[in-house]
N, C-alpha and C. Protein backbone atom coordinates (compact mmCIF):
# COMPACT_ATOMS: atom_id res chain seq x y z
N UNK A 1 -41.86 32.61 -6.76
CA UNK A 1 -42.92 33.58 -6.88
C UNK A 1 -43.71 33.58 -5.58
N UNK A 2 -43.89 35.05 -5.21
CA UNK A 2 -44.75 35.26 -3.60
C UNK A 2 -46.48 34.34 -4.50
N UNK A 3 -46.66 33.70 -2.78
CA UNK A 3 -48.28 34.15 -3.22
C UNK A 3 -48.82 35.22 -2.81
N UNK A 4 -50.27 35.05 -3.35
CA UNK A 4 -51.11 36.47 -3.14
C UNK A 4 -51.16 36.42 -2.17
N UNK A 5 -50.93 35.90 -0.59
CA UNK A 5 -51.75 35.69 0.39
C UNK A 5 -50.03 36.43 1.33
N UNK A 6 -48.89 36.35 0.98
CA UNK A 6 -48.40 36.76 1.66
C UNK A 6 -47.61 38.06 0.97
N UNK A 7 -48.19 38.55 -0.13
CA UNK A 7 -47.82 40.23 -0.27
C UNK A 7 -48.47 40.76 0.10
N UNK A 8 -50.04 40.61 0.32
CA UNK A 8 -51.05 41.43 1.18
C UNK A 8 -50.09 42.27 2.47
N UNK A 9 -50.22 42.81 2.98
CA UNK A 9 -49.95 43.32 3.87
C UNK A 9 -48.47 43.63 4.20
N UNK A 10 -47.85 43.79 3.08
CA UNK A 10 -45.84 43.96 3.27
C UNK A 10 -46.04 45.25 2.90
N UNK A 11 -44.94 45.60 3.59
CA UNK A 11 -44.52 47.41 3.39
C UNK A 11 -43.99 47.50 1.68
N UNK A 12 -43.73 48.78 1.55
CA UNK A 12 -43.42 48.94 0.12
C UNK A 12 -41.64 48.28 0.20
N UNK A 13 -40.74 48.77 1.10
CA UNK A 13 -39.69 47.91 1.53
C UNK A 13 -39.54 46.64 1.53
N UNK A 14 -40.26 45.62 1.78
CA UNK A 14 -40.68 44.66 1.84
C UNK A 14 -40.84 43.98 0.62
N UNK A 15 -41.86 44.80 -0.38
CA UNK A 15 -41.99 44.87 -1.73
C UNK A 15 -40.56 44.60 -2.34
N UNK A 16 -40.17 45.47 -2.03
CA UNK A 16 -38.56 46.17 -3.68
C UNK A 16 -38.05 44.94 -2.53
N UNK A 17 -37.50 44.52 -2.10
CA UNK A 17 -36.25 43.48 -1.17
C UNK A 17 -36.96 42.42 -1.99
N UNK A 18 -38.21 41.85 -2.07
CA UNK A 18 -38.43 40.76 -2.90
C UNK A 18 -38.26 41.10 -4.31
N UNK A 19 -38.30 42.05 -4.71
CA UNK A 19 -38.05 42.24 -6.07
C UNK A 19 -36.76 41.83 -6.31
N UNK A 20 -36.12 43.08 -5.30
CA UNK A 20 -34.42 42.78 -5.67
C UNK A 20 -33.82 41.42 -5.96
N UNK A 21 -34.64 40.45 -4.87
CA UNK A 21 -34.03 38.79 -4.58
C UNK A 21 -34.72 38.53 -5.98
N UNK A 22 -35.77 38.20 -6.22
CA UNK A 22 -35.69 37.82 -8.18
C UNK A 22 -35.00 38.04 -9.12
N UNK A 23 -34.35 39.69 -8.75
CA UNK A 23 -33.27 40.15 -10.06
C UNK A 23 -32.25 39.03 -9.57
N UNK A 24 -31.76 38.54 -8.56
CA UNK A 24 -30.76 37.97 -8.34
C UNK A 24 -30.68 36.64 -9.23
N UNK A 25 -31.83 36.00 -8.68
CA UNK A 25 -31.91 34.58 -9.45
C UNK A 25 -32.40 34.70 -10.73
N UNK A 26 -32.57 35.48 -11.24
CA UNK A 26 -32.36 36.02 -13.12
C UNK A 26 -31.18 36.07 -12.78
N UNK A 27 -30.32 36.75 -12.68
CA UNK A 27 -28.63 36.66 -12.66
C UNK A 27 -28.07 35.63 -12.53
N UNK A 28 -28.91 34.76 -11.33
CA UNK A 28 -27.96 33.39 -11.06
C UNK A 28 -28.43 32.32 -12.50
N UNK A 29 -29.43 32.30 -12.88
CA UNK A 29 -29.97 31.18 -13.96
C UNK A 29 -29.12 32.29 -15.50
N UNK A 30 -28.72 33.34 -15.75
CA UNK A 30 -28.23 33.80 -16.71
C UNK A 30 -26.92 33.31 -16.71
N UNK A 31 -25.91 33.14 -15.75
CA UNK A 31 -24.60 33.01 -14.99
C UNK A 31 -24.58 31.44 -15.49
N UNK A 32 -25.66 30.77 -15.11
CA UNK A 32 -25.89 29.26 -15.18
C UNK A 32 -25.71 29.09 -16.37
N UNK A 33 -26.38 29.73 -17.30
CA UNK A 33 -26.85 29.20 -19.05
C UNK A 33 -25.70 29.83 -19.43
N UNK A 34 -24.52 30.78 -18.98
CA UNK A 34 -23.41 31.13 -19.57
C UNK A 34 -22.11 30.28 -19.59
N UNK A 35 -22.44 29.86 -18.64
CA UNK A 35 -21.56 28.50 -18.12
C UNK A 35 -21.80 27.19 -18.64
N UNK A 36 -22.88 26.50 -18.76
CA UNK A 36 -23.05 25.45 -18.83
C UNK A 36 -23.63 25.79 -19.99
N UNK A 37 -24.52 26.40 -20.60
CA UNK A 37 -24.71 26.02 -22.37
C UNK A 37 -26.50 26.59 -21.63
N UNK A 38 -27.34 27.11 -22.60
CA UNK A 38 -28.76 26.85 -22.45
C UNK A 38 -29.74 25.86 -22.32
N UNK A 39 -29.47 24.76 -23.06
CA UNK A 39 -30.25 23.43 -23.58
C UNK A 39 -29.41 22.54 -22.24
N UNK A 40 -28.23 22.98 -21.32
CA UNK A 40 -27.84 22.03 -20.08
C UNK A 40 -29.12 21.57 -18.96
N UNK A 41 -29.10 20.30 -18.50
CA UNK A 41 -30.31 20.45 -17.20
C UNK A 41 -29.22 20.06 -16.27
N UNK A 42 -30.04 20.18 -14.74
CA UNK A 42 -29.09 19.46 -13.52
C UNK A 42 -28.86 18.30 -13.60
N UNK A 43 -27.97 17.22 -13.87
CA UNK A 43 -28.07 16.15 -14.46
C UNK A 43 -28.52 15.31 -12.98
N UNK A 44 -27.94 16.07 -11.51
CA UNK A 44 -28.61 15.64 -10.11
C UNK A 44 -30.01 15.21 -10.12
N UNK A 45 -30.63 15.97 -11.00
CA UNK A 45 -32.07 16.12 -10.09
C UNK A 45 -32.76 14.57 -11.48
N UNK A 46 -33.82 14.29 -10.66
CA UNK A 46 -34.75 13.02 -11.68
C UNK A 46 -35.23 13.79 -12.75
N UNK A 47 -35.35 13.04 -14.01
CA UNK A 47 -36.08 13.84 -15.07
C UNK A 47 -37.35 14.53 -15.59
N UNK A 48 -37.76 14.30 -14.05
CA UNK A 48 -39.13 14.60 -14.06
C UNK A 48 -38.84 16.25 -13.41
N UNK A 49 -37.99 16.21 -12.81
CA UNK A 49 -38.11 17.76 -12.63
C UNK A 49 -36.79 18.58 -13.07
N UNK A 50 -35.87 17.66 -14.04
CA UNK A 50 -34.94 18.91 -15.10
C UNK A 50 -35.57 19.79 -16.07
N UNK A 51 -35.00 20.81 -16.30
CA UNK A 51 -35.76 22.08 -16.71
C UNK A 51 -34.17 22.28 -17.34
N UNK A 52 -34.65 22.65 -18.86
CA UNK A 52 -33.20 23.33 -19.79
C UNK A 52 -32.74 25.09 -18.77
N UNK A 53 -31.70 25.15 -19.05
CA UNK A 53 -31.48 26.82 -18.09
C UNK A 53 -31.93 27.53 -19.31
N UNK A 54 -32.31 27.28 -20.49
CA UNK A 54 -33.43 28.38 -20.99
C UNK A 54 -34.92 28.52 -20.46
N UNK A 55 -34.92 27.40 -20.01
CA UNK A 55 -36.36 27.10 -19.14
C UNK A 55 -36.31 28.15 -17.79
N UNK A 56 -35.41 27.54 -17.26
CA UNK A 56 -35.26 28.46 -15.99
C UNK A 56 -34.52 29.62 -16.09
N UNK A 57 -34.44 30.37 -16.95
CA UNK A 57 -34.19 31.70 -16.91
C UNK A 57 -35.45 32.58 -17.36
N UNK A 58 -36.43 31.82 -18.06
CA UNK A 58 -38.09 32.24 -19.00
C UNK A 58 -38.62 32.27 -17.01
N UNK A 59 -38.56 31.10 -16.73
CA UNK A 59 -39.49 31.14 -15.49
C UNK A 59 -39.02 32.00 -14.12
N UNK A 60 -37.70 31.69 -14.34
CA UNK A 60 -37.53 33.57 -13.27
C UNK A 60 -37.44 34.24 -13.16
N UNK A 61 -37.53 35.11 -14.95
CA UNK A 61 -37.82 36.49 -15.36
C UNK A 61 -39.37 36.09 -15.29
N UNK A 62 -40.08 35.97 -15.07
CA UNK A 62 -41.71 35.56 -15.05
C UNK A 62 -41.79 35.74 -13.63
N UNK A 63 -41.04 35.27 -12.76
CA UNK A 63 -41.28 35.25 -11.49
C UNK A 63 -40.49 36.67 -10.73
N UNK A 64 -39.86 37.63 -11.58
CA UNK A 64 -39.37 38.94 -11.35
C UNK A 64 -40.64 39.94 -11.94
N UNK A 65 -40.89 39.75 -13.37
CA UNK A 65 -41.85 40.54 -13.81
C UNK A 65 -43.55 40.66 -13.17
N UNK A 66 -43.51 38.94 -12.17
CA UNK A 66 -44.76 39.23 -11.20
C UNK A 66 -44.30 39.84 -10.03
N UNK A 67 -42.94 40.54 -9.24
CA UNK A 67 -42.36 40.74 -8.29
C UNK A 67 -42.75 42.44 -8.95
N UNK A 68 -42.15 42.74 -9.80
CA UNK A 68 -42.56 44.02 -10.09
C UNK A 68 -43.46 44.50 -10.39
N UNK A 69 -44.20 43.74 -10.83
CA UNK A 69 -45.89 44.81 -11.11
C UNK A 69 -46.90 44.63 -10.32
N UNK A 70 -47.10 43.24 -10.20
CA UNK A 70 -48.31 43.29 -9.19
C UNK A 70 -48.82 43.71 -8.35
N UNK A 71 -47.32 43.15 -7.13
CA UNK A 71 -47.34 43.74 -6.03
C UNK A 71 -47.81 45.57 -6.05
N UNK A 72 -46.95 46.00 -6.67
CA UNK A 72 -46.38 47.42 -6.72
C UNK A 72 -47.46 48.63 -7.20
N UNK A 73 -48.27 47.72 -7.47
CA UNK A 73 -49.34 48.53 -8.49
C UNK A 73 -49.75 49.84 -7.34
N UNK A 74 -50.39 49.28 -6.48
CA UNK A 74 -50.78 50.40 -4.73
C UNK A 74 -49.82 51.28 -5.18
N UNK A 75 -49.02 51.01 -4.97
CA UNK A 75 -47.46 52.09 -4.83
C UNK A 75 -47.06 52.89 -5.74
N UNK A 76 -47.40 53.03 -6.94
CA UNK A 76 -46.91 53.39 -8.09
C UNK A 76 -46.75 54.85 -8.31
N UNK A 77 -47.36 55.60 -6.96
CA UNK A 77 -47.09 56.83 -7.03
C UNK A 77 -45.80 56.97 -6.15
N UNK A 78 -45.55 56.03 -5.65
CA UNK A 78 -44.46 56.51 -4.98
C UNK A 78 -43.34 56.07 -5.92
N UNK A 79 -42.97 55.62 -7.12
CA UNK A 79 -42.26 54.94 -7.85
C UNK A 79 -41.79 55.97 -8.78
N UNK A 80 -42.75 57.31 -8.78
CA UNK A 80 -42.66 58.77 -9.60
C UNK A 80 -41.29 59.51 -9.10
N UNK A 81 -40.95 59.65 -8.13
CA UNK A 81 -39.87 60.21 -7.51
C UNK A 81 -40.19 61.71 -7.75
């Protein structure tokens, strides 16, 4: 997830390219939980920071749905076509 401090001032281009890269990693953590099961964690990482891939698919549709609105709000007339 951008912070507030560095969407300030991005073009609307700028905008949708970070959007796009979130749809991705929703795809990649959906791909993950299709493969490996939902309730799977990285068994690599310490247990202090495994996360179920139902976890991490909640938190990077969260981190797409702040990619799309927030930012975008300024813009939204241009989103009318």
């Amino acid at each position: 997830m951008a912070h507030e401090a560095y969407i300030v001032g991005q073009s609307f281009d700028q905008l949708l390219a970070h959007a796009a890269e979130e749809c991705a990693e929703v795809a990649q953590a959906l791909a993950k939980a299709a493969r490996f099961g939902m309730d799977s964690v990285n068994p690599d990482l310490p247990p202090e920071q495994q996360e179920t891939n139902a976890d991490g698919i909640w938190r990077e549709f969260q981190a797409l749905v702040d990619a799309m609105i927030r930012p975008m709000i300024p813009f939204r007339h241009s989103l009318r076509g």
